[in-house]
Protein backbone atom coordinates (compact mmCIF):
# COMPACT_ATOMS: atom_id res chain seq x y z
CA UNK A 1 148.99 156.20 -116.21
CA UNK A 2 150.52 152.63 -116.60
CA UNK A 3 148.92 150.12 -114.32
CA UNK A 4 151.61 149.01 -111.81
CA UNK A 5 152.32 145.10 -111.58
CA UNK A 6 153.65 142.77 -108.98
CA UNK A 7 155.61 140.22 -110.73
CA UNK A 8 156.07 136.95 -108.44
CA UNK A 9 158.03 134.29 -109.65
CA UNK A 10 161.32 132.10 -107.91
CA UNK A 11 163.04 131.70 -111.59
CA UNK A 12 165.28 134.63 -112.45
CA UNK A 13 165.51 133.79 -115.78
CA UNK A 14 161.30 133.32 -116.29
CA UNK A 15 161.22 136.05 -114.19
CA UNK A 16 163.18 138.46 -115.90
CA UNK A 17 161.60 137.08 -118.82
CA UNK A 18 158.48 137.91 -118.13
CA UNK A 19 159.54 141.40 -116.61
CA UNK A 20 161.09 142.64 -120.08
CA UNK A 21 157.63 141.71 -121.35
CA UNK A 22 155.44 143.35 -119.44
CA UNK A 23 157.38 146.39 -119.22
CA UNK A 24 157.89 146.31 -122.75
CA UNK A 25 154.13 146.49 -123.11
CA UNK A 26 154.09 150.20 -120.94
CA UNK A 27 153.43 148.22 -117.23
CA UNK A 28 155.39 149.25 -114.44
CA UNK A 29 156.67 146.53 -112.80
CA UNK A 30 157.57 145.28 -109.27
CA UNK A 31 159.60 142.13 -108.80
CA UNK A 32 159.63 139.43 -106.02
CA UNK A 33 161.39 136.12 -105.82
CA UNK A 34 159.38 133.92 -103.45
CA UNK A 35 156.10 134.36 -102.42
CA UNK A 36 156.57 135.39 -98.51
CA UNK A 37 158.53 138.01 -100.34
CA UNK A 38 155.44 139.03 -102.51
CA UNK A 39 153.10 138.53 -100.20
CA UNK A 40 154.88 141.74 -98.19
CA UNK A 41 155.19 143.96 -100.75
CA UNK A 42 151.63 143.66 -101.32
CA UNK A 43 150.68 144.48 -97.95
CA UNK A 44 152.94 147.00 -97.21
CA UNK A 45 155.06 148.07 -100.30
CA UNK A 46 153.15 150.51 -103.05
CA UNK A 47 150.00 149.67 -104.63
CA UNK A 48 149.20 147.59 -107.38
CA UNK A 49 146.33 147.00 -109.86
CA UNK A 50 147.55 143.50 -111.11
CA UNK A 51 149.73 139.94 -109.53
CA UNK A 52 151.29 138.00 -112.22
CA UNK A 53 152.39 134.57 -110.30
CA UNK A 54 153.85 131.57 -111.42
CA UNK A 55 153.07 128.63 -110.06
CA UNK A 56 156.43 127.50 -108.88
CA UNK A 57 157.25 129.84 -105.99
CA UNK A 58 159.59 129.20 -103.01
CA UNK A 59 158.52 129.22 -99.34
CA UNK A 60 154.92 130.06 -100.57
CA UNK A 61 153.42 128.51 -103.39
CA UNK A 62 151.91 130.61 -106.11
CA UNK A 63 148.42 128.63 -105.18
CA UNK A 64 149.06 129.36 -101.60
CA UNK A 65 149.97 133.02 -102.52
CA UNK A 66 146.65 133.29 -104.91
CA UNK A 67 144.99 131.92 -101.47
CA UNK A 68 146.23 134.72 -99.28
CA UNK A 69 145.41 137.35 -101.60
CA UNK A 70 142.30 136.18 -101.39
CA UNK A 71 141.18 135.93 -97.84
CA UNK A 72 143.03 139.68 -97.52
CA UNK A 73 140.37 142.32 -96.79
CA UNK A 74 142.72 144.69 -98.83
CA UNK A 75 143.60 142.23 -101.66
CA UNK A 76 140.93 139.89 -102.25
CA UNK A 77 139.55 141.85 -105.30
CA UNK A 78 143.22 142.43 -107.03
CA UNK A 79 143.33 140.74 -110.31
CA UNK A 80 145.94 138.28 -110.80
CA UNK A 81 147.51 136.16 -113.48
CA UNK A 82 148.74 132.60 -112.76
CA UNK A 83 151.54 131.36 -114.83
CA UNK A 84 151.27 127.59 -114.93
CA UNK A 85 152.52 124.56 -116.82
CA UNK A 86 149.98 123.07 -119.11
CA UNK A 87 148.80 120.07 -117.40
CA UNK A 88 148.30 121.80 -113.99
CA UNK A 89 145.81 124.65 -115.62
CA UNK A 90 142.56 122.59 -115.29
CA UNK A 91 142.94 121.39 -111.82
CA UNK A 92 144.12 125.03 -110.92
CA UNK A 93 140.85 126.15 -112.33
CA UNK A 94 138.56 124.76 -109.82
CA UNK A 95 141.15 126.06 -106.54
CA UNK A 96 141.23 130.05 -107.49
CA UNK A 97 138.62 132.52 -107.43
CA UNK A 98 137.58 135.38 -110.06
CA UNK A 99 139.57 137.39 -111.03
CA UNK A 100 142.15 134.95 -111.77
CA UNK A 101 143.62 134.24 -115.56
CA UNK A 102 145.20 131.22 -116.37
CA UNK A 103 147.90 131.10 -118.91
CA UNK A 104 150.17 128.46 -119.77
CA UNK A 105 153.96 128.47 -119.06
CA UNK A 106 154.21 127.71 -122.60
CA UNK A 107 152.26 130.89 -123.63
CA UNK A 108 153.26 133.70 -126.41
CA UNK A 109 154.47 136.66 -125.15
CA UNK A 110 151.15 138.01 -126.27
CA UNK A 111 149.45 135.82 -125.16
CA UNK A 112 150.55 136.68 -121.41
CA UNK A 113 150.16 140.40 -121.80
CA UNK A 114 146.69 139.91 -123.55
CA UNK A 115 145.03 137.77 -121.13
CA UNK A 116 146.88 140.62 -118.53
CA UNK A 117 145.07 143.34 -120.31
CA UNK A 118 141.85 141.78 -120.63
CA UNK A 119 141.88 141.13 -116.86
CA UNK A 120 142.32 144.76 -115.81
CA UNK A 121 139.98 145.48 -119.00
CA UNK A 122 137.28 143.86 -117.51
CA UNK A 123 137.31 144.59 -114.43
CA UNK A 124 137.26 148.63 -115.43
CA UNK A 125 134.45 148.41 -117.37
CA UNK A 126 132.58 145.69 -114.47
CA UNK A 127 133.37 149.50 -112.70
CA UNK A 128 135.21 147.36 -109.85
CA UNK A 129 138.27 149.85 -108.30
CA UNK A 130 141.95 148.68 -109.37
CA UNK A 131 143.94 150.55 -106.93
């Protein structure tokens, strides 16, 4: 089975962007276009085993989202994949927990879906539950 992403991003066009690629790599994929928005489907739409945010989000931030998700009882442990512009990585570093990737807006398309696929990767084989 294809593991099941929620795709978080205010953008359309980055968003769609980045939806073509990860479906085009075999992930399902969810969409939502602020981060209130994601933050509810999370909770209470279907499950996922992955959160690929970008940093620019409306009415949450993607750090604030990352935040949430991790003082959730039910999502601190989901893997997630920060999409951020170059000069914000490092300081973004120090402000999100494991298991967090950090990829730069300016990344390949394989690039994004790698660093994706070693998240979830590592995280099976650590023997930590996805879903």
């Amino acid at each position: 089975m294809n593991p099941k992403i929620l795709l978080a991003g205010s953008l359309f066009t980055l968003r769609s962007h980045i939806h073509y690629l990860f479906e085009d790599a075999g992930y399902g994929v969810l969409r939502a276009g602020d981060g209130l928005a994601a933050l509810a489907q999370l909770v209470e739409g279907p499950e996922v085993e992955l959160l690929v945010v970008t940093e620019e989000l409306a009415k949450l931030s993607g750090l604030e989202l990352v935040y949430e998700v991790r003082r959730s009882s039910k999502l601190c442990y989901l893997p997630i994949v920060v999409v951020a512009a170059a000069e914000k990585m490092e300081e973004m570093a120090d402000l999100v927990s494991p298991p967090v990737a950090l990829v730069a807006l300016h990344a390949t398309a394989e690039q994004l879906v790698a660093a994706a696929g070693e998240l979830l990767t590592r995280l099976s084989c650590a023997g930590r539950s996805l879903g």
